[in-house]
Protein backbone atom coordinates (compact mmCIF):
# COMPACT_ATOMS: atom_id res chain seq x y z
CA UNK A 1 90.68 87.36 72.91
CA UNK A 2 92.40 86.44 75.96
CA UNK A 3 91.30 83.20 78.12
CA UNK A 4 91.73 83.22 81.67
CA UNK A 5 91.79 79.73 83.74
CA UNK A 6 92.03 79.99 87.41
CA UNK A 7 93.23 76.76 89.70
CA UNK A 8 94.78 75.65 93.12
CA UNK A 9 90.92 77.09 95.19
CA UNK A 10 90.21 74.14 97.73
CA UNK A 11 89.18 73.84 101.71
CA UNK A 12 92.00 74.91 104.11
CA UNK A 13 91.88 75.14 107.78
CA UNK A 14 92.65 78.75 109.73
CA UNK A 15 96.13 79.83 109.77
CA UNK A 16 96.49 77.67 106.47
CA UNK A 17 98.02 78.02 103.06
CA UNK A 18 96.73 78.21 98.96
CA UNK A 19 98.60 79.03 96.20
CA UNK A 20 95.82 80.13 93.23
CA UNK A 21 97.04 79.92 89.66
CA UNK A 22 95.73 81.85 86.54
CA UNK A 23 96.69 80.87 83.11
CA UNK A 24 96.68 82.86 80.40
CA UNK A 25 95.63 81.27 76.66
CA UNK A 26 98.08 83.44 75.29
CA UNK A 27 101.04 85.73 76.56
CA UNK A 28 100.80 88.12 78.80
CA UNK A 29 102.68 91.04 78.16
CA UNK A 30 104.45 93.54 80.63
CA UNK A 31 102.44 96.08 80.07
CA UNK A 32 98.84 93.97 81.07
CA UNK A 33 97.63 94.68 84.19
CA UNK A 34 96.83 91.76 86.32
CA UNK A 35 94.83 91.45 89.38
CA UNK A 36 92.81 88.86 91.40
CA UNK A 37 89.51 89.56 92.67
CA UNK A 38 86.95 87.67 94.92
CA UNK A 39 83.52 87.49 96.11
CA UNK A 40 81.73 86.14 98.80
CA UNK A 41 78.19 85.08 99.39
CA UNK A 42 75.81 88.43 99.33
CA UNK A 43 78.34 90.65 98.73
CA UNK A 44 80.57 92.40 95.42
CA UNK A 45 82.98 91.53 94.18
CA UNK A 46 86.14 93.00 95.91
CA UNK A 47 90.02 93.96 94.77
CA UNK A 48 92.16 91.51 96.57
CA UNK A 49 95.83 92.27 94.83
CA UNK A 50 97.21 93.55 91.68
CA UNK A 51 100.20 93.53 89.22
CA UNK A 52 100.81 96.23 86.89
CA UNK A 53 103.24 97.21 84.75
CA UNK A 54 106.99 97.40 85.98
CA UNK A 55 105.68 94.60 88.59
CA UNK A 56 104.19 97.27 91.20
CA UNK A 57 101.44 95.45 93.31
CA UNK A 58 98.89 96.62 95.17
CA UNK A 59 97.06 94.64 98.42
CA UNK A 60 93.36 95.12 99.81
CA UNK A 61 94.01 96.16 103.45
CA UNK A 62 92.78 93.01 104.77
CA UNK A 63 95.30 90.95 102.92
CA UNK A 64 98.38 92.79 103.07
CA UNK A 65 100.65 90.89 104.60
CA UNK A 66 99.38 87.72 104.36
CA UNK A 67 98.56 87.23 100.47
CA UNK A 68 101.34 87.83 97.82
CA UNK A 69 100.41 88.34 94.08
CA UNK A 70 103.13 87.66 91.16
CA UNK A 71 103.40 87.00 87.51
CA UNK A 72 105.50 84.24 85.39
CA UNK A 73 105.65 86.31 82.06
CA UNK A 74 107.63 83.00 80.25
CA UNK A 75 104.64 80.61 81.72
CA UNK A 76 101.84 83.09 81.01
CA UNK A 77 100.74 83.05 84.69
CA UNK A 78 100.08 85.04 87.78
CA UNK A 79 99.79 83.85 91.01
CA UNK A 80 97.86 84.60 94.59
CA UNK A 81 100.22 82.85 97.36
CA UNK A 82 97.95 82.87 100.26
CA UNK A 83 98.88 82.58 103.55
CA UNK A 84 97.39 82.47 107.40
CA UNK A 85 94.30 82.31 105.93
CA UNK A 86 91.17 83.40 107.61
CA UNK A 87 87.53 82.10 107.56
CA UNK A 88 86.54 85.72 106.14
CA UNK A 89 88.85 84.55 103.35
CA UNK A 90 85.81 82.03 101.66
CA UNK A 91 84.94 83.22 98.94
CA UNK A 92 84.91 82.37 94.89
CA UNK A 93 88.28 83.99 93.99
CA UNK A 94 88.45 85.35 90.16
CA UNK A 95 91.59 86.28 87.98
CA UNK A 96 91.40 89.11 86.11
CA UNK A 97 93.92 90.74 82.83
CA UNK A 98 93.24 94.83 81.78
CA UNK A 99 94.88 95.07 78.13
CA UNK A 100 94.66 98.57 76.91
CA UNK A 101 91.08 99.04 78.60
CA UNK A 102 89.78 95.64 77.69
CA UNK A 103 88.87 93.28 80.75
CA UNK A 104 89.01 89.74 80.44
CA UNK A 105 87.76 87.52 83.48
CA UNK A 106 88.49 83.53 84.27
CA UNK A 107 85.65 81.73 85.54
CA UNK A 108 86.79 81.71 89.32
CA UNK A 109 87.76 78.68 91.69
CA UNK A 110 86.44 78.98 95.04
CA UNK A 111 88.42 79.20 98.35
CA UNK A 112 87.18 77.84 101.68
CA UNK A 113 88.83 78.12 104.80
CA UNK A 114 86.86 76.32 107.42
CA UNK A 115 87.83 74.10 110.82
């Protein structure tokens, strides 16, 4: 059983900065898939970024090039480095692990980005 604990969500203004932090109760291995995932009021739950194996990531369209995704194998962590951040960017922001099918899900820190 893997737990997930996500940090670092707060209120930003426009054009701001977050860096979200997951951290894993136990190691994460290479070959765990790792993404982040968010949802906003009234709507599903959406792919933001993910980290697979070999460190190949993968961006929602509506992040790429603003949001960054990595993983600290030795801390047990991934990150979400967040940047110019947008007011369609609120949401509650969750951190997810696949291990050989299995899903495991933290319990999500929100993200507000408001003037």
């Amino acid at each position: 059983q893997v737990q997930l604990v996500e940090s670092g969500g707060g209120l930003v203004q426009p054009g701001g900065s977050l860096r979200l932090s997951c951290a894993a109760s136990g190691r994460i291995f290479n070959s765990d898939a790792l993404g982040w995932y968010r949802q906003a009021p009234g709507k599903q739950r959406e792919l933001v970024a993910r980290i697979t194996t070999g460190g190949s990531t993968n961006y929602a369209d509506s992040v790429k090039g603003r949001f960054t995704i990595s993983r600290d194998t030795a801390k047990n962590t991934v990150y979400l480095q967040m940047n110019s951040l947008k007011p369609e960017d609120t949401a509650v922001y969750y951190c997810n692990l696949e291990r050989f099918g299995a899903l495991y899900w933290g319990q999500g820190t929100q993200v507000a980005v408001s003037s």
